[in-house]
N, C-alpha and C. Protein backbone atom coordinates (compact mmCIF):
# COMPACT_ATOMS: atom_id res chain seq x y z
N UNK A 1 19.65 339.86 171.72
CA UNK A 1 18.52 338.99 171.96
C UNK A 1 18.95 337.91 172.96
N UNK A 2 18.16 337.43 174.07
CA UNK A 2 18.89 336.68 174.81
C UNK A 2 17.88 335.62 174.47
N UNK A 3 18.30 334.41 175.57
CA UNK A 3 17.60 333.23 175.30
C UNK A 3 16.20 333.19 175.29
N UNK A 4 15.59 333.62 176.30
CA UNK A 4 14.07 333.82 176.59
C UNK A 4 13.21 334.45 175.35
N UNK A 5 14.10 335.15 174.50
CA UNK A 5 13.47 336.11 173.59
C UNK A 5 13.41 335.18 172.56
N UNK A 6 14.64 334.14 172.24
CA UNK A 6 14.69 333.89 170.71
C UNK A 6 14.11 332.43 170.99
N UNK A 7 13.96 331.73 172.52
CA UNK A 7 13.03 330.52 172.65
C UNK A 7 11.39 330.94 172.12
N UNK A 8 10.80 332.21 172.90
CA UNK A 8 9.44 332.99 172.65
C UNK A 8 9.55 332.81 171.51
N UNK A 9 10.59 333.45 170.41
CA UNK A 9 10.19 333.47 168.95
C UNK A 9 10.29 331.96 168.11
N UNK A 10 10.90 331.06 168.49
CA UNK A 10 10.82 329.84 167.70
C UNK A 10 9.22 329.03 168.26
N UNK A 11 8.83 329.31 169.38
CA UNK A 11 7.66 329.17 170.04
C UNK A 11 6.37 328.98 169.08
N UNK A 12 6.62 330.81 168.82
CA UNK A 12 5.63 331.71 167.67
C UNK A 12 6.17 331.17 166.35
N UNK A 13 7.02 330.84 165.99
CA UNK A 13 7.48 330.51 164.27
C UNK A 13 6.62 329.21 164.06
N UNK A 14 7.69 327.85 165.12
CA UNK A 14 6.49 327.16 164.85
C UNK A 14 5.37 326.60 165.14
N UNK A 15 4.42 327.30 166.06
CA UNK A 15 3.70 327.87 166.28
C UNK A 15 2.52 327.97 164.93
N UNK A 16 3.04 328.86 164.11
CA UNK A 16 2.49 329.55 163.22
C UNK A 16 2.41 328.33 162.15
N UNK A 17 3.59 327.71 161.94
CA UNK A 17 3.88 326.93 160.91
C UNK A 17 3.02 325.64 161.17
N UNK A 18 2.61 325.05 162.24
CA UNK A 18 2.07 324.36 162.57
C UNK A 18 0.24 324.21 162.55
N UNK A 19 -0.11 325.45 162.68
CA UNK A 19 -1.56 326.27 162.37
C UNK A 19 -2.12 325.95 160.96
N UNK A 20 -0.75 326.52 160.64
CA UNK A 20 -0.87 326.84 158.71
C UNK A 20 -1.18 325.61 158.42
N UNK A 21 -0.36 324.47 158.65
CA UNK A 21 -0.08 323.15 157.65
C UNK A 21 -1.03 322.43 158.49
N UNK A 22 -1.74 322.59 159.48
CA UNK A 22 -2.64 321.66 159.63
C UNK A 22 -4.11 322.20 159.14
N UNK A 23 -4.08 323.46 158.86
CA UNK A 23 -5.43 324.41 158.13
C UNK A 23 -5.46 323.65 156.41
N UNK A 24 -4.04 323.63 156.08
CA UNK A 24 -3.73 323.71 154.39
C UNK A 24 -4.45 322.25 154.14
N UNK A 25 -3.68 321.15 155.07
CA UNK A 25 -4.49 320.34 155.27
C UNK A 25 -5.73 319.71 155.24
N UNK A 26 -6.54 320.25 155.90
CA UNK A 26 -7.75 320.56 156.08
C UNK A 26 -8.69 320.84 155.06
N UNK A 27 -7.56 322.13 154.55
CA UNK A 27 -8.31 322.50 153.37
C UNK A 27 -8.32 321.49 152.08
N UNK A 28 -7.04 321.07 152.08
CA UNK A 28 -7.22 319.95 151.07
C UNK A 28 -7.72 318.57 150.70
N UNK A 29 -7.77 318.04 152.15
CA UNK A 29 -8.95 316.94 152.65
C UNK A 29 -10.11 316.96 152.63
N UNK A 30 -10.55 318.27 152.46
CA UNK A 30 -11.94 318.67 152.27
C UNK A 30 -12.15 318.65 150.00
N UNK A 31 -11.24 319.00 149.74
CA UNK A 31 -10.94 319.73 148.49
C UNK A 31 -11.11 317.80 147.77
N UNK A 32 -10.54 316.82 148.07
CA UNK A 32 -10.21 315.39 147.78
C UNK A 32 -11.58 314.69 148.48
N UNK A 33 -11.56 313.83 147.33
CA UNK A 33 -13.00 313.30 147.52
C UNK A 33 -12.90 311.63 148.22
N UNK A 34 -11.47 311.72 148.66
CA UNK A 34 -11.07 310.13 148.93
C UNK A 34 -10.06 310.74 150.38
N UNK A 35 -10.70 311.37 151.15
CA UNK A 35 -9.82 311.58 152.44
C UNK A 35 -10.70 310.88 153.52
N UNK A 36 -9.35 310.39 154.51
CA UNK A 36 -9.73 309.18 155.35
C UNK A 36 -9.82 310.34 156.92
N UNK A 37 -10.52 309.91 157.57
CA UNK A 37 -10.53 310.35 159.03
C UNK A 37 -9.45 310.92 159.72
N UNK A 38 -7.93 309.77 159.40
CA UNK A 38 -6.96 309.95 159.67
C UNK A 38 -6.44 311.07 159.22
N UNK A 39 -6.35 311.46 158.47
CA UNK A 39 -6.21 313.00 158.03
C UNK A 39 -6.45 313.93 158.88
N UNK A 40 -7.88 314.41 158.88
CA UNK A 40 -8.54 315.06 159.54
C UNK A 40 -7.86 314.82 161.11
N UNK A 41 -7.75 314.02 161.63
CA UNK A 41 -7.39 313.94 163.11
C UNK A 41 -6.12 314.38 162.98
N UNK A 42 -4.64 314.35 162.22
CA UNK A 42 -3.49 314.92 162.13
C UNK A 42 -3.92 315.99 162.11
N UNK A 43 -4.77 316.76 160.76
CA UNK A 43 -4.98 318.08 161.04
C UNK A 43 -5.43 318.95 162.30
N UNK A 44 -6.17 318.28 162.78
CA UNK A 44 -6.64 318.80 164.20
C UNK A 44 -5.96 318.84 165.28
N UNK A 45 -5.02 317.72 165.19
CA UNK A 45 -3.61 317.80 166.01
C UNK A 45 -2.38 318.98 165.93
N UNK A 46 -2.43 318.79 164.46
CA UNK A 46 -1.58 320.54 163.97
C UNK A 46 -2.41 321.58 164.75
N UNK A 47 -3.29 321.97 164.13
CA UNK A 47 -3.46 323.26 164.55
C UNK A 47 -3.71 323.22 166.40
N UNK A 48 -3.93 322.39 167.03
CA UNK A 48 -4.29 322.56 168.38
C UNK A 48 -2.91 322.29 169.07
N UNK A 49 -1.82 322.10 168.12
CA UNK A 49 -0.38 322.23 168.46
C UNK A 49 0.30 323.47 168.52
N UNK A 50 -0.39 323.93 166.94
CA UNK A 50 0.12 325.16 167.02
C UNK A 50 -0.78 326.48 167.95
N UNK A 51 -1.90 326.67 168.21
CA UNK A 51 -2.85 327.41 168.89
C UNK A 51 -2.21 327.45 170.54
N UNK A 52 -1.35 325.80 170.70
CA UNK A 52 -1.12 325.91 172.26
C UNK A 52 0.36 326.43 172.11
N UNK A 53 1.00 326.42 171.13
CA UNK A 53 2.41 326.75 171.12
C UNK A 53 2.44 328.42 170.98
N UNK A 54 1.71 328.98 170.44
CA UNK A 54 1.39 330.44 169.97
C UNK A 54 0.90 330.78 171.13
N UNK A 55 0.09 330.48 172.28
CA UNK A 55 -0.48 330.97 173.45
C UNK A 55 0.93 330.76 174.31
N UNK A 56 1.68 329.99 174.52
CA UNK A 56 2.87 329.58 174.98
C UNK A 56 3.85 330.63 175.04
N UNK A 57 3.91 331.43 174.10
CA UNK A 57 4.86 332.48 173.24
C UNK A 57 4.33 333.34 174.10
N UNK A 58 2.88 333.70 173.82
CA UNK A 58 2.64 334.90 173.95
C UNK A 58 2.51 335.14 175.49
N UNK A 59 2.75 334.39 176.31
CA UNK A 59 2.83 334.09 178.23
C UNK A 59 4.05 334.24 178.28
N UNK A 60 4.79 333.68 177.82
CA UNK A 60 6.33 333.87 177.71
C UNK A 60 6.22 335.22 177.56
N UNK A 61 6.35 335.87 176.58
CA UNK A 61 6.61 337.23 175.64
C UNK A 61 5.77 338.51 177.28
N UNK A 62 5.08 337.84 177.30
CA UNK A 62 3.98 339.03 178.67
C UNK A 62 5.02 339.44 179.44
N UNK A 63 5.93 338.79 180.51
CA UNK A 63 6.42 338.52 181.45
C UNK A 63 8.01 339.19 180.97
């Protein structure tokens, strides 16, 4: 595996991990009857972290 391959894959790991925990988030801010805005805006920051890091990978990974 050389560099390009195992940068692509930490890309996609967290990537993925970043999606997840700002969804789980989400989901649980919704789930709590005392969640502040601020929340919600971290969460939206996760996943549009992870959505650009996963598109990142996968441009990398093309080439």
């Amino acid at each position: 595996m050389d560099t390009r391959e195992r940068r692509t894959d930490t890309a996609r790991i967290l990537g993925t991990m970043a999606l997840l925990l700002g969804l789980v988030i989400a989901v649980a801010g919704s789930l709590a009857a005392s969640t502040r805005t601020g929340g919600y805006v971290f969460a939206g920051l996760l996943v549009v972290t992870g959505i650009g890091l996963r598109l990142e990978a996968a441009i990398t990974d093309r080439r």
